[in-house]
PDB file of N, CA and C in Angstrom:
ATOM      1  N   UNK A   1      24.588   1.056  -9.249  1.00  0.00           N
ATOM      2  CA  UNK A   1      23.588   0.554  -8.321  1.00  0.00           C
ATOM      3  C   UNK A   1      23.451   1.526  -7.150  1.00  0.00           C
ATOM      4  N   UNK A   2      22.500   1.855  -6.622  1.00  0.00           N
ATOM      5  CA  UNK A   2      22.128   2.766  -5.884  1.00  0.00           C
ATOM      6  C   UNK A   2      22.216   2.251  -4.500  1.00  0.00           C
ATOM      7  N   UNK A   3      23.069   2.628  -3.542  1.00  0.00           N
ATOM      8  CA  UNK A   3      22.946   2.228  -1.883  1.00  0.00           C
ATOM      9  C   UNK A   3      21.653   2.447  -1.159  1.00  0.00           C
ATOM     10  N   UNK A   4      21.958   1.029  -1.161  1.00  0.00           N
ATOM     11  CA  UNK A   4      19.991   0.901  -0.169  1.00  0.00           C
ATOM     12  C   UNK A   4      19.751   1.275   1.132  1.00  0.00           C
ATOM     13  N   UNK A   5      20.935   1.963   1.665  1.00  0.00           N
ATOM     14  CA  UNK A   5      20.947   2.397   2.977  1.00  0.00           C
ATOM     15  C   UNK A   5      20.697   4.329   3.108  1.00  0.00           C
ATOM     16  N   UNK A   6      21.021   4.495   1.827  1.00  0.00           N
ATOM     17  CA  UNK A   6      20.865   6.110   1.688  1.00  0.00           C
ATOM     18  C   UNK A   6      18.967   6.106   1.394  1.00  0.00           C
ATOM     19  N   UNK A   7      18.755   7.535   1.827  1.00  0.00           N
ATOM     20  CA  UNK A   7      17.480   7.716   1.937  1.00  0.00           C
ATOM     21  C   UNK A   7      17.225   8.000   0.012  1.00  0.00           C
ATOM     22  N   UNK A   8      15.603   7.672  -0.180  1.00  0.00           N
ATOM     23  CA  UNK A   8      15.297   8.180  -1.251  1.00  0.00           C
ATOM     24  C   UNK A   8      14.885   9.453  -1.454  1.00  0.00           C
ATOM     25  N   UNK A   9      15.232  10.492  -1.999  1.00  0.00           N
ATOM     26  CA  UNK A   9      14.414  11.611  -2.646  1.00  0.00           C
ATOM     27  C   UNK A   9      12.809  11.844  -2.490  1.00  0.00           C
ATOM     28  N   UNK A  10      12.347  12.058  -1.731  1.00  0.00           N
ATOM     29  CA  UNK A  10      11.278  12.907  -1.764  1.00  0.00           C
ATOM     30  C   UNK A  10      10.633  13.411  -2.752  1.00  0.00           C
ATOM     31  N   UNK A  11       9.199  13.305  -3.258  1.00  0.00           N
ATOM     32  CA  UNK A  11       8.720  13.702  -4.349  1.00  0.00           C
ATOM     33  C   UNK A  11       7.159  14.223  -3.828  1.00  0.00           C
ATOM     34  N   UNK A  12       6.376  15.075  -4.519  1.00  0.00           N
ATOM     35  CA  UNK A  12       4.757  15.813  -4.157  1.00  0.00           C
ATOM     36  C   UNK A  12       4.220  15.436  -5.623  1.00  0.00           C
ATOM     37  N   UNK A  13       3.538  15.137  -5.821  1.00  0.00           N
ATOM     38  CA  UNK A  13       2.595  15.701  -6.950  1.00  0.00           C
ATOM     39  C   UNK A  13       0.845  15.757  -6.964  1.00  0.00           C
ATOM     40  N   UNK A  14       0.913  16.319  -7.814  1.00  0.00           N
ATOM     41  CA  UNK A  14      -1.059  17.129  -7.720  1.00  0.00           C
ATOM     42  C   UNK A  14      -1.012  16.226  -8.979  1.00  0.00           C
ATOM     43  N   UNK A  15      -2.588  15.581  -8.611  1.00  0.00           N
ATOM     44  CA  UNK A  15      -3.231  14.709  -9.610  1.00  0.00           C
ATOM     45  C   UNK A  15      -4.344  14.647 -10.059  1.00  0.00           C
ATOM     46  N   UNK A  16      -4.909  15.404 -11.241  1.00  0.00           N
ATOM     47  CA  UNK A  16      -6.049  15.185 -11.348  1.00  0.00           C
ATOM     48  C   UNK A  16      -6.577  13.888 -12.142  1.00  0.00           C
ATOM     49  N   UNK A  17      -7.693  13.415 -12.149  1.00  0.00           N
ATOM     50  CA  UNK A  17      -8.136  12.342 -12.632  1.00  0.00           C
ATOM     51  C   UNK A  17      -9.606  12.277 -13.264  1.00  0.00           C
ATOM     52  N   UNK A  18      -9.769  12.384 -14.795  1.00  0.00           N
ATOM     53  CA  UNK A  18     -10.950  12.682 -15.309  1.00  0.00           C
ATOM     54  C   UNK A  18     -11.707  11.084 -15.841  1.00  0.00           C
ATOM     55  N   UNK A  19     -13.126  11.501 -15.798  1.00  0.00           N
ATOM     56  CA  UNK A  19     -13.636   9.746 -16.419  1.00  0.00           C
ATOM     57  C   UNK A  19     -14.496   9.621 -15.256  1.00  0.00           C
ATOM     58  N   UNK A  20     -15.242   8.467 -15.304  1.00  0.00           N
ATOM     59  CA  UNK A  20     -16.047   8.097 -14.937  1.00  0.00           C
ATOM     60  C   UNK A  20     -15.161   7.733 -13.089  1.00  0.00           C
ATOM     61  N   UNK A  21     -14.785   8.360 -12.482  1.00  0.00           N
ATOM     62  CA  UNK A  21     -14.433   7.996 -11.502  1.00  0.00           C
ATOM     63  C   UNK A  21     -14.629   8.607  -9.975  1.00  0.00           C
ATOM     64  N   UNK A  22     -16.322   9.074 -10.152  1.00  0.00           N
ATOM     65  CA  UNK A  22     -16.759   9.671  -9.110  1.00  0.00           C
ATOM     66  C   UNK A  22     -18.363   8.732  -8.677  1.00  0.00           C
ATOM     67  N   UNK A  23     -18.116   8.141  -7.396  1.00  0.00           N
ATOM     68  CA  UNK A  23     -19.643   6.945  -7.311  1.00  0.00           C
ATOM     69  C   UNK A  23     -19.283   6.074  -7.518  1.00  0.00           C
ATOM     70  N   UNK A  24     -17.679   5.470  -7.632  1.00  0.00           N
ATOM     71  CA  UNK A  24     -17.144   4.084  -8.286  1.00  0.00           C
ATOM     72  C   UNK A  24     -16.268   3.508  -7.283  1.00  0.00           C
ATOM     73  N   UNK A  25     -15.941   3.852  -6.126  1.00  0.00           N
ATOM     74  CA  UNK A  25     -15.103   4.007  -5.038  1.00  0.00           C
ATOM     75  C   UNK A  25     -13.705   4.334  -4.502  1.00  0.00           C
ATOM     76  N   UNK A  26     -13.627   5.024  -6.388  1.00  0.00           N
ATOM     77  CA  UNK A  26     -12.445   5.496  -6.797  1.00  0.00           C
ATOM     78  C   UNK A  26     -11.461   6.104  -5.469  1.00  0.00           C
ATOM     79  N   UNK A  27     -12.058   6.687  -4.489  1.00  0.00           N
ATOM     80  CA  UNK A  27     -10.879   7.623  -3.402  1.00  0.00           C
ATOM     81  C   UNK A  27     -10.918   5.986  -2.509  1.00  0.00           C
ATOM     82  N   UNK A  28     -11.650   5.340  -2.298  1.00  0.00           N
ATOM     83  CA  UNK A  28     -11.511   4.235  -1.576  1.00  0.00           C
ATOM     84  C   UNK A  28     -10.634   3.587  -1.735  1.00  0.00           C
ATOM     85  N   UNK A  29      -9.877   2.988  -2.605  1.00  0.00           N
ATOM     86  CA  UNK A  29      -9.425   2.263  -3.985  1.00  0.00           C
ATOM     87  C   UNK A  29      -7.889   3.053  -3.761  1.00  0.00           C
ATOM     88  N   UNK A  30      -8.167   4.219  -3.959  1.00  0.00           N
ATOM     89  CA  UNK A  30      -6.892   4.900  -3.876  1.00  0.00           C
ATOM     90  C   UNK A  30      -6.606   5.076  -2.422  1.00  0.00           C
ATOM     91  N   UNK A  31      -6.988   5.111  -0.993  1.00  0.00           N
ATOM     92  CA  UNK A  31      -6.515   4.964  -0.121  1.00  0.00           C
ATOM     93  C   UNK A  31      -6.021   4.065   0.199  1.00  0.00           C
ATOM     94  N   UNK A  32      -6.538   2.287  -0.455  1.00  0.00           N
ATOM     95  CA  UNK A  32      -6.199   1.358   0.191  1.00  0.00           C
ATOM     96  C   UNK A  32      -5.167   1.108  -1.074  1.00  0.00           C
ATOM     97  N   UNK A  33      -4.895   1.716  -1.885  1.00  0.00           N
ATOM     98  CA  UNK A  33      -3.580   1.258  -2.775  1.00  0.00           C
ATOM     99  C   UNK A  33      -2.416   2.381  -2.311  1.00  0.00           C
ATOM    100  N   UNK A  34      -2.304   3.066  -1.458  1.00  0.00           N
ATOM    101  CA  UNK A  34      -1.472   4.274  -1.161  1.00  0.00           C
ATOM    102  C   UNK A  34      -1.547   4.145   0.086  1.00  0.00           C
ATOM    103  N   UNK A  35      -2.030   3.170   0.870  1.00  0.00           N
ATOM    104  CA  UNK A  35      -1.751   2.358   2.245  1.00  0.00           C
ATOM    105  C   UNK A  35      -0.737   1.550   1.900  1.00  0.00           C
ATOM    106  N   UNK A  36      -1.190   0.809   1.108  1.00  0.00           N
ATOM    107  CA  UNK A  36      -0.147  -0.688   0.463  1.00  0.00           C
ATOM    108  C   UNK A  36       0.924   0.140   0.438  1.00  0.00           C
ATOM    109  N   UNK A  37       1.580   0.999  -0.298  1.00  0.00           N
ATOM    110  CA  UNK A  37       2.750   1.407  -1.248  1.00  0.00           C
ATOM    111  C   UNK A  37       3.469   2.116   0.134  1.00  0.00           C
ATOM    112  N   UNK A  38       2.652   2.581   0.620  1.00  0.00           N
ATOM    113  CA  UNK A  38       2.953   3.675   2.511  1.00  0.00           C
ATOM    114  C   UNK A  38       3.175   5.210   1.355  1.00  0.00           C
ATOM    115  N   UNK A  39       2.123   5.702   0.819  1.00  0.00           N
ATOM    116  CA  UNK A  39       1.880   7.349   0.008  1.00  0.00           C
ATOM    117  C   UNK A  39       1.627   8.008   0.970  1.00  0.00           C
ATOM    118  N   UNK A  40       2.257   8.878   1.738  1.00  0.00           N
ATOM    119  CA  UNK A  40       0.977  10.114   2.137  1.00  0.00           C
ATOM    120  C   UNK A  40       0.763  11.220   1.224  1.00  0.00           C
ATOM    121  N   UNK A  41      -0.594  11.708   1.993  1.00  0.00           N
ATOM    122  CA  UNK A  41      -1.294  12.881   0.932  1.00  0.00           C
ATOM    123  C   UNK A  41      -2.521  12.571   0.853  1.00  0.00           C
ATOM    124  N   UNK A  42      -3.243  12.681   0.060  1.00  0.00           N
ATOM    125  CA  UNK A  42      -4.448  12.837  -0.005  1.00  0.00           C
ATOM    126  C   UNK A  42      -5.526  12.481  -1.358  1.00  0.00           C
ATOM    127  N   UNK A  43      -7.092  12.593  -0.849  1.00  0.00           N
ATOM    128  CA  UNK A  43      -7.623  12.371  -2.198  1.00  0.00           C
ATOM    129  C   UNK A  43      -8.902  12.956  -2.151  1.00  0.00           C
ATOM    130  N   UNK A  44      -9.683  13.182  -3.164  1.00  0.00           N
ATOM    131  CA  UNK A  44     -10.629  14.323  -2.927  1.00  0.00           C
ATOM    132  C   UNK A  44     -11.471  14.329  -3.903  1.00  0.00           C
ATOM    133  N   UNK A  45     -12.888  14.442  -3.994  1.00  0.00           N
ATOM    134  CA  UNK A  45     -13.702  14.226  -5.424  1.00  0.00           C
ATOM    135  C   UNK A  45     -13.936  15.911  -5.710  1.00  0.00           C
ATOM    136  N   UNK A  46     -14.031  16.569  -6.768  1.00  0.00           N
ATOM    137  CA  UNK A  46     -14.390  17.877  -7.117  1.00  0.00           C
ATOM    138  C   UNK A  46     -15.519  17.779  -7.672  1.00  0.00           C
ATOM    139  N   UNK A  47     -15.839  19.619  -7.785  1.00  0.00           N
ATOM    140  CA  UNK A  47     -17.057  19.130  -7.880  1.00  0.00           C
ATOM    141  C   UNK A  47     -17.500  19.137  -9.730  1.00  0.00           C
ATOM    142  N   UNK A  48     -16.443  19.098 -10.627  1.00  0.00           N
ATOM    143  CA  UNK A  48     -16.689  19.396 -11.879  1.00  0.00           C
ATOM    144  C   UNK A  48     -16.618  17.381 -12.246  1.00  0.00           C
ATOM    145  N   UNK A  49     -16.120  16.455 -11.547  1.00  0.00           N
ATOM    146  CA  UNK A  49     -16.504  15.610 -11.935  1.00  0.00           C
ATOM    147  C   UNK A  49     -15.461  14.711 -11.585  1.00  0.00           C
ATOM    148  N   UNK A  50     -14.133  15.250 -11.556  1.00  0.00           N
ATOM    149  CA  UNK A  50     -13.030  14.690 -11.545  1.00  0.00           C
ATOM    150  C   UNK A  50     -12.676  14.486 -10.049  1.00  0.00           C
ATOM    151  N   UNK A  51     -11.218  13.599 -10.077  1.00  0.00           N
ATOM    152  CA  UNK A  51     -10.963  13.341  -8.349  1.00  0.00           C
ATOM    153  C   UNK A  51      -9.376  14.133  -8.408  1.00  0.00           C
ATOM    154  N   UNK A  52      -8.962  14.664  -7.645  1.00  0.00           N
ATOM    155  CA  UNK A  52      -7.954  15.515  -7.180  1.00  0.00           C
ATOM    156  C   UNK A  52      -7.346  14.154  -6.132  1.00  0.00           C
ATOM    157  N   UNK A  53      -5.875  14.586  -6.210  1.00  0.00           N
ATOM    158  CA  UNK A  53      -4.760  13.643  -5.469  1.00  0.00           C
ATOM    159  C   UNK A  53      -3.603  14.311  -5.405  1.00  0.00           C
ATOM    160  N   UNK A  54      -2.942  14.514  -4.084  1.00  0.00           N
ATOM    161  CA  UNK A  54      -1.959  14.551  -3.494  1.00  0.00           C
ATOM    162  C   UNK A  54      -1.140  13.130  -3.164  1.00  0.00           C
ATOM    163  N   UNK A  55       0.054  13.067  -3.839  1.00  0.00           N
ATOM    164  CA  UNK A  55       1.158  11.984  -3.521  1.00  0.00           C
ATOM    165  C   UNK A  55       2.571  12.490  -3.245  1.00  0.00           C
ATOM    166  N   UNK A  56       2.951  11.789  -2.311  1.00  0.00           N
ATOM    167  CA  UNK A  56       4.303  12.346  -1.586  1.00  0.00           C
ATOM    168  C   UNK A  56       4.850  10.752  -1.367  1.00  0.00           C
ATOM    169  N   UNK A  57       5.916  10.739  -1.680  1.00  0.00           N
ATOM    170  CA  UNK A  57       6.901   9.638  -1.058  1.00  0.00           C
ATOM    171  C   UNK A  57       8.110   9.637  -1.939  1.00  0.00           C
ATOM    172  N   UNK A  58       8.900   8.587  -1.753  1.00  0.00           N
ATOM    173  CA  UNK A  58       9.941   8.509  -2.929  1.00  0.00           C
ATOM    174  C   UNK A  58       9.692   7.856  -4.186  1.00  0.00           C
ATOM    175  N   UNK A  59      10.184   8.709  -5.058  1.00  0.00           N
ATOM    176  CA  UNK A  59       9.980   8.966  -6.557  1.00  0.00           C
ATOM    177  C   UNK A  59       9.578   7.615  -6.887  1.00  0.00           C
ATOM    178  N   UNK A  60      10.330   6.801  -6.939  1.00  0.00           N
ATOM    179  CA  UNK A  60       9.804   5.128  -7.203  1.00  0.00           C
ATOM    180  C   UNK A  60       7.795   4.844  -7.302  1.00  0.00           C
ATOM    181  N   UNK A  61       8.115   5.082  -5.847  1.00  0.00           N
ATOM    182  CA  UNK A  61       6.799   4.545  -5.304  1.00  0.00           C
ATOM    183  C   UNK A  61       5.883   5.677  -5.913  1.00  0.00           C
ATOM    184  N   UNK A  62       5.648   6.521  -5.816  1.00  0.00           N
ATOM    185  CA  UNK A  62       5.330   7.738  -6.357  1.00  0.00           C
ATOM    186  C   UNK A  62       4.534   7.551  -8.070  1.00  0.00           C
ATOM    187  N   UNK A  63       5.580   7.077  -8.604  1.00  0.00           N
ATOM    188  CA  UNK A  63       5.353   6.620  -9.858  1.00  0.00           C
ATOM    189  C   UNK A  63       3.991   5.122 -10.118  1.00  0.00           C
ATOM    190  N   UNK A  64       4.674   4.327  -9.267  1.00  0.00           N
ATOM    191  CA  UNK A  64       3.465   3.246  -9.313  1.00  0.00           C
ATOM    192  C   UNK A  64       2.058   3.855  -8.967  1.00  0.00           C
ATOM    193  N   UNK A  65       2.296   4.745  -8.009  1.00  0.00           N
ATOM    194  CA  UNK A  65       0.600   5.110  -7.576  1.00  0.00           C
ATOM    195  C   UNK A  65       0.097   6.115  -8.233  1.00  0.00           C
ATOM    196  N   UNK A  66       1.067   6.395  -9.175  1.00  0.00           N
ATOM    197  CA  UNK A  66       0.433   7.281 -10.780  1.00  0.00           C
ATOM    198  C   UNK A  66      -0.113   6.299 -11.660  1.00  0.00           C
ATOM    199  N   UNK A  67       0.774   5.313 -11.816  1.00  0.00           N
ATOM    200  CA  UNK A  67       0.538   4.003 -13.270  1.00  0.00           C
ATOM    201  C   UNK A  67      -0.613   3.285 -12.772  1.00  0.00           C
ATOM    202  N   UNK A  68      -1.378   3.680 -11.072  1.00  0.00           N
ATOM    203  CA  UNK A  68      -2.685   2.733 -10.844  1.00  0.00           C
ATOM    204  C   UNK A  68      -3.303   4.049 -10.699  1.00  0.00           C
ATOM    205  N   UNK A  69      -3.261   5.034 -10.770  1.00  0.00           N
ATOM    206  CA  UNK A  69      -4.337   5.617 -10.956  1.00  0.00           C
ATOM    207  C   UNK A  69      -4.967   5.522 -12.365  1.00  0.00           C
ATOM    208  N   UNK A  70      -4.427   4.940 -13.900  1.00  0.00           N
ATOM    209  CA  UNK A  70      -4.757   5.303 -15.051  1.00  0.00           C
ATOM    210  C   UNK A  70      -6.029   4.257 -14.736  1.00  0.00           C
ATOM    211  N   UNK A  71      -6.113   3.074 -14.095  1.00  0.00           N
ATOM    212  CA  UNK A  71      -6.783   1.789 -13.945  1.00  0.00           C
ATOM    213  C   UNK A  71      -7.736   2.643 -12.856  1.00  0.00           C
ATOM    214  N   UNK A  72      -7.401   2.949 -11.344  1.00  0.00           N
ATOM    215  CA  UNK A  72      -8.320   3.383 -10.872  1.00  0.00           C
ATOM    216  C   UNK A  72      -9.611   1.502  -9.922  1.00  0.00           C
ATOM    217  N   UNK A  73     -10.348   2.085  -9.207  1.00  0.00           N
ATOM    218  CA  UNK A  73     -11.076   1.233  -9.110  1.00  0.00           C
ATOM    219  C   UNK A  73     -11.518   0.538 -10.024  1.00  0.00           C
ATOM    220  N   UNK A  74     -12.082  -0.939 -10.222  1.00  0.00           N
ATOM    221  CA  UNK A  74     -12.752  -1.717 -11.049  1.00  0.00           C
ATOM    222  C   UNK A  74     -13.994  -1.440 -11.858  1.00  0.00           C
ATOM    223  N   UNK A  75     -14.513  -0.306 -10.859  1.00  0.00           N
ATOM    224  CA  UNK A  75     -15.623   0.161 -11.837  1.00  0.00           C
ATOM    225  C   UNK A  75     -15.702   1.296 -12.344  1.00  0.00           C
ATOM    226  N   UNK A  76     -14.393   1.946 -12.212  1.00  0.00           N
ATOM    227  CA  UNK A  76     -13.930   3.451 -12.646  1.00  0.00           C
ATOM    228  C   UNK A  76     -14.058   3.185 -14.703  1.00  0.00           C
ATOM    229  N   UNK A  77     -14.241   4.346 -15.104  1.00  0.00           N
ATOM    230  CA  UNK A  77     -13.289   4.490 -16.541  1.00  0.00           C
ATOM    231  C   UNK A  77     -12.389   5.848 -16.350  1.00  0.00           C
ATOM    232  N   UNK A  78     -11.400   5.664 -16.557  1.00  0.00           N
ATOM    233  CA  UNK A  78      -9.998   6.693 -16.567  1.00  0.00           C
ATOM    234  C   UNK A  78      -9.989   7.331 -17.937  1.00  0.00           C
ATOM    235  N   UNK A  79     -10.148   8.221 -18.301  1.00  0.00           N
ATOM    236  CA  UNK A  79     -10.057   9.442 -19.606  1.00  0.00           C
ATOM    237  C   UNK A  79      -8.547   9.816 -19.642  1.00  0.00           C
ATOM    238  N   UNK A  80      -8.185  10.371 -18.427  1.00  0.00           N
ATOM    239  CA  UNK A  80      -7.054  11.198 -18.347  1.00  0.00           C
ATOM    240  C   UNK A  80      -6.946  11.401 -16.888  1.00  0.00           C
ATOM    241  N   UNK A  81      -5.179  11.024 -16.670  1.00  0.00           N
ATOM    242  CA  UNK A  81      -4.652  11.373 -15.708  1.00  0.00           C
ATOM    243  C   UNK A  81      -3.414  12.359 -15.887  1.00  0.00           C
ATOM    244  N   UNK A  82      -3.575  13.946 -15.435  1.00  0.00           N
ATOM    245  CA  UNK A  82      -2.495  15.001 -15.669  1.00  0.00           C
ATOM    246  C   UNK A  82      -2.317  14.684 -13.747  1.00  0.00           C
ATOM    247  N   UNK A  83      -0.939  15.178 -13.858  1.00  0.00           N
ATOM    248  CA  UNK A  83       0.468  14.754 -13.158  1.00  0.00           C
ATOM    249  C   UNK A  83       1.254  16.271 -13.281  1.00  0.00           C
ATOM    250  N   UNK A  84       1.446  16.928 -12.059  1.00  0.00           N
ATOM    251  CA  UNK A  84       2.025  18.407 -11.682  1.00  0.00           C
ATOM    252  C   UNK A  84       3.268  17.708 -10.859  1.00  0.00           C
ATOM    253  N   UNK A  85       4.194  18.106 -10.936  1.00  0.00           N
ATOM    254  CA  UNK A  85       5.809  17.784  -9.826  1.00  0.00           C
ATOM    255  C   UNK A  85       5.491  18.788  -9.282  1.00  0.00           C
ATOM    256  N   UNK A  86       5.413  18.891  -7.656  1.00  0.00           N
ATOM    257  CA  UNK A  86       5.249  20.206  -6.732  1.00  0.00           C
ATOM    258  C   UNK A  86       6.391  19.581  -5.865  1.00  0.00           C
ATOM    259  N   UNK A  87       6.475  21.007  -5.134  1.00  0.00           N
ATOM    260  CA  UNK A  87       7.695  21.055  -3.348  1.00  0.00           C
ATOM    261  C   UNK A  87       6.648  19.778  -2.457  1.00  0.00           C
ATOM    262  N   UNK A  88       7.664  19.114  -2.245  1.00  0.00           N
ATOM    263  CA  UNK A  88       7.028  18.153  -1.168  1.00  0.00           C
ATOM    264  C   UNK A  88       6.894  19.036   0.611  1.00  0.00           C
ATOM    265  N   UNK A  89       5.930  18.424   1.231  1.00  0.00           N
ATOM    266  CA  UNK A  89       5.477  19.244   2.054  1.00  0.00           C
ATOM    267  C   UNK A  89       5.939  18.393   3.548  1.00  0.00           C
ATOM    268  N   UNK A  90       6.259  17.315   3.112  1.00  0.00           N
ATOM    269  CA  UNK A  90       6.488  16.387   4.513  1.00  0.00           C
ATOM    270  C   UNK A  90       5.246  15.473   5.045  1.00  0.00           C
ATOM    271  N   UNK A  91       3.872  15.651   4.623  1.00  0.00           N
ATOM    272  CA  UNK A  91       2.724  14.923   4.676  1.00  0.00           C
ATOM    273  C   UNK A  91       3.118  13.843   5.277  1.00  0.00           C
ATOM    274  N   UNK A  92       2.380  13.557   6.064  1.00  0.00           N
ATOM    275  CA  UNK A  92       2.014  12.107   6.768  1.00  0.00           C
ATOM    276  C   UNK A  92       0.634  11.208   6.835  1.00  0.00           C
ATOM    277  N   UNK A  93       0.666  10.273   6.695  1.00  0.00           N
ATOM    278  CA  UNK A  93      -0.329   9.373   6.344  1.00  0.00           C
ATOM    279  C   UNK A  93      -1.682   9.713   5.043  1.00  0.00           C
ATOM    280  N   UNK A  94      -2.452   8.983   4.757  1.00  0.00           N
ATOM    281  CA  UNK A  94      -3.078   9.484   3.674  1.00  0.00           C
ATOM    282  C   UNK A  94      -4.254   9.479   4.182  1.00  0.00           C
ATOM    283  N   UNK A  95      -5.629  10.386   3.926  1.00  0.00           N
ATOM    284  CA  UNK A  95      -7.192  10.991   4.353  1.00  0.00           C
ATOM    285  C   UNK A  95      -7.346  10.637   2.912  1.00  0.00           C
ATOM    286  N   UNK A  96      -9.053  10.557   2.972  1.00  0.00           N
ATOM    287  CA  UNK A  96     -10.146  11.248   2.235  1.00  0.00           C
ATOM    288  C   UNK A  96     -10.247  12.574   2.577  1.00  0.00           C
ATOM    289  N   UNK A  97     -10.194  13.244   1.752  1.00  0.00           N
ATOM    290  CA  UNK A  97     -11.117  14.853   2.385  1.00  0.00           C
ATOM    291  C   UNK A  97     -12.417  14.764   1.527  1.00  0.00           C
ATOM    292  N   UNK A  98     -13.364  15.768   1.951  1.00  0.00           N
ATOM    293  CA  UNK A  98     -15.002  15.825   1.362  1.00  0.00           C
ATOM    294  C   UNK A  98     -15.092  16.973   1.533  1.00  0.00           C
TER     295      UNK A  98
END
């Protein structure tokens, strides 16, 4: 069992996200689910179609706000979500960028 008083591990990852999830409120959706969880980092629509994501926190949490990106907003469709492990950067709180 793991001591709940020791800090968790630190984790970054780059996320891209393909599918119908640009015009759907997909970065909206993902700010206010990476508020909930406390993610910082970021989220970002490109311009080939897909949405780009930065997640930083401990590995745990980290993971859930991967397993809701496959779902995404309600009016999203999700194709594919690829998942990069990067150096965490220390990020604080989570933006939209445009």
């Amino acid at each position: 069992m793991q001591n709940p008083s020791l800090p968790q591990k630190q984790v970054r990852t780059h996320v891209l996200i393909s599918g119908k999830v640009q015009g759907v409120g997909y970065r909206y959706f993902t700010t206010k689910k990476a508020s909930q969880l406390k993610i910082n980092g970021w989220v970002q629509n490109l311009p080939d179609g897909r949405v780009e994501a930065i997640f930083e926190g401990d590995h745990k949490t980290v993971e859930k706000m991967i397993n809701w990106c496959h779902e995404g907003s309600p009016s999203a469709v999700v194709w594919d979500v690829s998942v990069e492990y990067v150096e965490p950067e220390g990020l604080q709180g989570f933006e939209v960028r445009r």
